[in-house]
N, C-alpha and C. Protein backbone atom coordinates (compact mmCIF):
# COMPACT_ATOMS: atom_id res chain seq x y z
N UNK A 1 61.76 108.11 164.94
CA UNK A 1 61.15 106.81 164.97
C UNK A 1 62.03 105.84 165.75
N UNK A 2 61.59 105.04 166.53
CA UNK A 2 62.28 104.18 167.45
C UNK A 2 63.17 102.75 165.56
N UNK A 3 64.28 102.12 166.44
CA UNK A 3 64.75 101.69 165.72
C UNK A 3 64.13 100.34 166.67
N UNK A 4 64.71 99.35 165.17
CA UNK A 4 63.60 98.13 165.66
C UNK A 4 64.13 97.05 164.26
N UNK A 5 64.20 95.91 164.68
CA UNK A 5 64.65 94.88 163.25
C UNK A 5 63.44 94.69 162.24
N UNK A 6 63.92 95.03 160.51
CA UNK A 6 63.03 94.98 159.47
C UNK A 6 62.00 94.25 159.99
N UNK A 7 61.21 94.21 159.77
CA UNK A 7 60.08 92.88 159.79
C UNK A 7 60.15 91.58 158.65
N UNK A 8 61.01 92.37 157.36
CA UNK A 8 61.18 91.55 156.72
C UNK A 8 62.48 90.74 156.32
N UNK A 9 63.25 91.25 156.70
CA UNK A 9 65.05 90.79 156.64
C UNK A 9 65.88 90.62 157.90
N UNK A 10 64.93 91.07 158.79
CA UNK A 10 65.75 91.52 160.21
C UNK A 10 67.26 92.39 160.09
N UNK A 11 67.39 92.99 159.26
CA UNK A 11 68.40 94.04 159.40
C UNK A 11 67.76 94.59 160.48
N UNK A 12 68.99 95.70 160.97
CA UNK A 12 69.08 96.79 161.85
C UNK A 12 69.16 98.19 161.30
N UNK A 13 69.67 98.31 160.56
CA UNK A 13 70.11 98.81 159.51
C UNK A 13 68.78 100.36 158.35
N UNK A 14 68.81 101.19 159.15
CA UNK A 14 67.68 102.21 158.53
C UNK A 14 68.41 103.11 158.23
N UNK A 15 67.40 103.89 157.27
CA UNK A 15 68.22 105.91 157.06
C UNK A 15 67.02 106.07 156.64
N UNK A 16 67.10 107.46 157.56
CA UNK A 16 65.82 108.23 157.31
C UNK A 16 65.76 109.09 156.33
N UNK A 17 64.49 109.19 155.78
CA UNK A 17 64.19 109.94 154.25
C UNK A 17 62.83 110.58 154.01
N UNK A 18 62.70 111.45 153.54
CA UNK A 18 61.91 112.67 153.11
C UNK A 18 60.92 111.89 151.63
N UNK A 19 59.72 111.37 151.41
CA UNK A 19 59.25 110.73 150.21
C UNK A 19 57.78 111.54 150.13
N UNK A 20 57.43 111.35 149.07
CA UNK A 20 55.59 111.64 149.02
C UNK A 20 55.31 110.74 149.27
N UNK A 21 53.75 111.02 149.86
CA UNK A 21 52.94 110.12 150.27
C UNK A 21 51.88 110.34 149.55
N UNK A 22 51.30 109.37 148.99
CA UNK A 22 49.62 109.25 148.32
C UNK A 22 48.60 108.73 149.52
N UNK A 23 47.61 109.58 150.40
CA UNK A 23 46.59 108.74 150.91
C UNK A 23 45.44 108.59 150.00
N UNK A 24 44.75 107.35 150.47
CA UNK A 24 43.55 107.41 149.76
C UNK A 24 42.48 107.02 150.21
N UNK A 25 41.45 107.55 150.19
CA UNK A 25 39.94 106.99 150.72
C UNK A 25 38.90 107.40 149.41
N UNK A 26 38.24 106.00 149.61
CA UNK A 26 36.73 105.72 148.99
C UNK A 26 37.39 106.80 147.54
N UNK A 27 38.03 106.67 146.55
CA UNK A 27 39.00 107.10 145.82
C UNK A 27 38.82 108.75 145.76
N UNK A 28 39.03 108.90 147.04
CA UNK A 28 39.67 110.84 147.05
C UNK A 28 41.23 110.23 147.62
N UNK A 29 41.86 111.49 146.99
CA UNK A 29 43.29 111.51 146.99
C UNK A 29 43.85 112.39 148.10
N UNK A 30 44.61 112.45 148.26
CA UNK A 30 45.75 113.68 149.06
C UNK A 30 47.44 113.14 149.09
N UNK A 31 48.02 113.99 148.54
CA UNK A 31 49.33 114.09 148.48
C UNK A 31 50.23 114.61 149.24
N UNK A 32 51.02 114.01 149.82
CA UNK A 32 52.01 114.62 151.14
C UNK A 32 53.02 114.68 151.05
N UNK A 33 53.88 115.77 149.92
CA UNK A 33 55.28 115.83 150.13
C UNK A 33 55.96 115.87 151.35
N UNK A 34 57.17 115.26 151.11
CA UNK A 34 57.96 115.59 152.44
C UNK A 34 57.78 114.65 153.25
N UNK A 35 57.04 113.56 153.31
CA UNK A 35 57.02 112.66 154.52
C UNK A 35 58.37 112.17 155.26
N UNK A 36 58.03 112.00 156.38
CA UNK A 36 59.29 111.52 156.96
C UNK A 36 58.92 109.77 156.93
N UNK A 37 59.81 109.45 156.70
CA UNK A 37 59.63 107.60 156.35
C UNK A 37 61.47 107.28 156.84
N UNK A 38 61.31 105.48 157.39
CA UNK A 38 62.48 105.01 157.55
C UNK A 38 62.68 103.74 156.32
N UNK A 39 63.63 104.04 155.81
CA UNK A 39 63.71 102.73 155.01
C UNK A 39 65.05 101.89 155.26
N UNK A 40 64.27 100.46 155.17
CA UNK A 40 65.89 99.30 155.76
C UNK A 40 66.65 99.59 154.93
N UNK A 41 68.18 99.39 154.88
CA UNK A 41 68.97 100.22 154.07
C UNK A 41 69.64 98.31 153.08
N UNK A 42 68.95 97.41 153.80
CA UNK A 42 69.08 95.56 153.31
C UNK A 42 68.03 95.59 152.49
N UNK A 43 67.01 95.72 152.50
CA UNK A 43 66.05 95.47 151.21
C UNK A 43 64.83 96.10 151.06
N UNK A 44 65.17 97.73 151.67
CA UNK A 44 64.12 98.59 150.57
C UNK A 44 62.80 98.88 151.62
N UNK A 45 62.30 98.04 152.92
CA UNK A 45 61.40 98.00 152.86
C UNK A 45 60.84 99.54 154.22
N UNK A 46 60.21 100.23 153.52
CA UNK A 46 59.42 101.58 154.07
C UNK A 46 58.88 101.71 155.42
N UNK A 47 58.80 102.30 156.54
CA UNK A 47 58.41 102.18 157.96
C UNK A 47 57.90 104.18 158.06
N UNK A 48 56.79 103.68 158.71
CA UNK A 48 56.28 105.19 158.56
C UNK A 48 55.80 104.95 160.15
N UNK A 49 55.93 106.54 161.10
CA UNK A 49 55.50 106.65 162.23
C UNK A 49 54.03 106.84 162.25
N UNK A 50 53.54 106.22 163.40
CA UNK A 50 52.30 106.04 163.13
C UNK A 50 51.72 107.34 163.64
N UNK A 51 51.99 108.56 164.35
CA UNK A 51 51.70 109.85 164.34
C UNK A 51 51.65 110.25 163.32
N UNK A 52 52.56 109.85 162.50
CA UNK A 52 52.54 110.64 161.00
C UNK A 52 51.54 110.61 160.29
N UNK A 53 50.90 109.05 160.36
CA UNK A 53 49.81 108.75 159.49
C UNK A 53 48.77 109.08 159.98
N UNK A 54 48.47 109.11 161.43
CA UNK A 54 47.68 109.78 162.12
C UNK A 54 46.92 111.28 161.35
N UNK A 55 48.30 112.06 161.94
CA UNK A 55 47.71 113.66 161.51
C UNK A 55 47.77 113.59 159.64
N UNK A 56 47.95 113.23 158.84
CA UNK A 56 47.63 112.70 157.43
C UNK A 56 46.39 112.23 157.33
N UNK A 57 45.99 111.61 158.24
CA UNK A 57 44.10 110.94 158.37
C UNK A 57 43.52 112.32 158.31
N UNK A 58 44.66 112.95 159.91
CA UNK A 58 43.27 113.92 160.03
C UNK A 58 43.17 115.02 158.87
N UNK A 59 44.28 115.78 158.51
CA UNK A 59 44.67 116.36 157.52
C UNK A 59 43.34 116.10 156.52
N UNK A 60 43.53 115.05 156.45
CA UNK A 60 42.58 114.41 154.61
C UNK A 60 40.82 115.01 154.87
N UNK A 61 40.80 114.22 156.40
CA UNK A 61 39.34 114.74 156.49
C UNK A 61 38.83 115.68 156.68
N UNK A 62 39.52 116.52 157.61
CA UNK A 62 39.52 118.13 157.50
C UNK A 62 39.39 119.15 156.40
N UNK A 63 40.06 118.29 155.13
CA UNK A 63 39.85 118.88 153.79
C UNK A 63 38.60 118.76 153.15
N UNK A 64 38.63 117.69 153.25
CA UNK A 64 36.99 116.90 152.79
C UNK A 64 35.88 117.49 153.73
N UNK A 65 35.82 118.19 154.82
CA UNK A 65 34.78 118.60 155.50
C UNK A 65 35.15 120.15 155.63
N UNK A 66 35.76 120.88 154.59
CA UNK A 66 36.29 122.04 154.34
C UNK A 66 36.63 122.52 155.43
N UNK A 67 37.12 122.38 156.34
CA UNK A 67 37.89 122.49 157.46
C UNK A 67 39.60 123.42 157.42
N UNK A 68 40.05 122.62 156.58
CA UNK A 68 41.09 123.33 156.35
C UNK A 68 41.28 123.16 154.78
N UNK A 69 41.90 124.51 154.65
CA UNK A 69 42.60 124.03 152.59
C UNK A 69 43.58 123.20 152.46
N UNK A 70 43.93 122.64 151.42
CA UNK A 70 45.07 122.23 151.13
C UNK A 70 46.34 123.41 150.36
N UNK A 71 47.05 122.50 150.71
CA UNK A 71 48.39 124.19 150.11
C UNK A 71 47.88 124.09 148.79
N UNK A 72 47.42 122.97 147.37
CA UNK A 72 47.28 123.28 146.29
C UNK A 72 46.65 122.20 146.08
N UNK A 73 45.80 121.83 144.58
CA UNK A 73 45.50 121.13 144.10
C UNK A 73 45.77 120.53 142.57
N UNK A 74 46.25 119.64 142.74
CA UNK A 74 46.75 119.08 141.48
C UNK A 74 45.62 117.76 140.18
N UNK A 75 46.06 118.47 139.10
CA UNK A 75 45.37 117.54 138.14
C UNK A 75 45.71 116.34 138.14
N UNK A 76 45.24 115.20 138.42
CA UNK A 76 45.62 113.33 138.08
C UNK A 76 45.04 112.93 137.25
N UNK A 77 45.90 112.82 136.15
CA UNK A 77 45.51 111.65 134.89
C UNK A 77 45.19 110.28 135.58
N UNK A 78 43.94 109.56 135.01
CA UNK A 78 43.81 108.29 135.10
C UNK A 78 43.90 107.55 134.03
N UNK A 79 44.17 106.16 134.25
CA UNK A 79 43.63 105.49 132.83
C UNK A 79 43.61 104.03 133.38
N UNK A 80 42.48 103.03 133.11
CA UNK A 80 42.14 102.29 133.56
C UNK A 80 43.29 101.12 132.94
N UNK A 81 43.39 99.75 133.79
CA UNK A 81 44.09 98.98 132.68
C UNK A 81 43.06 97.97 132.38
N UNK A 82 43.06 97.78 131.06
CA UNK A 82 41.97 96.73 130.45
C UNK A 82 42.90 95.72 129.72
């Protein structure tokens, strides 16, 4: 990922890191271990390449139009807050 000042602190200041990702549409899920993400190392805040999120779009819909599998599927508890 190109380096570039926070948007929110203007540090310079990143380290790159490996996180899950939750996408979501019209509430279907997909989970993406392993993402590659930059985070400012001044106050926390997350920078994701936009290729990344790209093939994650396509990824999601490809699943949803049985296109491709996913490596697994996992149970999600919900619970509303009232």
């Amino acid at each position: 990922m190109k380096k570039a000042k926070c948007n929110f602190c203007e540090s310079e200041h990143y380290e790159e890191r490996r996180i899950d990702y939750l996408y979501s549409h019209h509430d279907q899920y997909l989970l993406v271990p392993n993402t590659p993400v930059e985070v400012c190392l001044h106050c926390g805040m997350v920078y994701y390449d936009a290729a990344v999120l790209k093939e994650i779009e396509r990824h999601f819909f490809a699943i949803q139009k049985k296109e491709e599998e996913p490596d697994r599927y996992i149970e999600m508890p919900t619970k509303a807050y009232t």
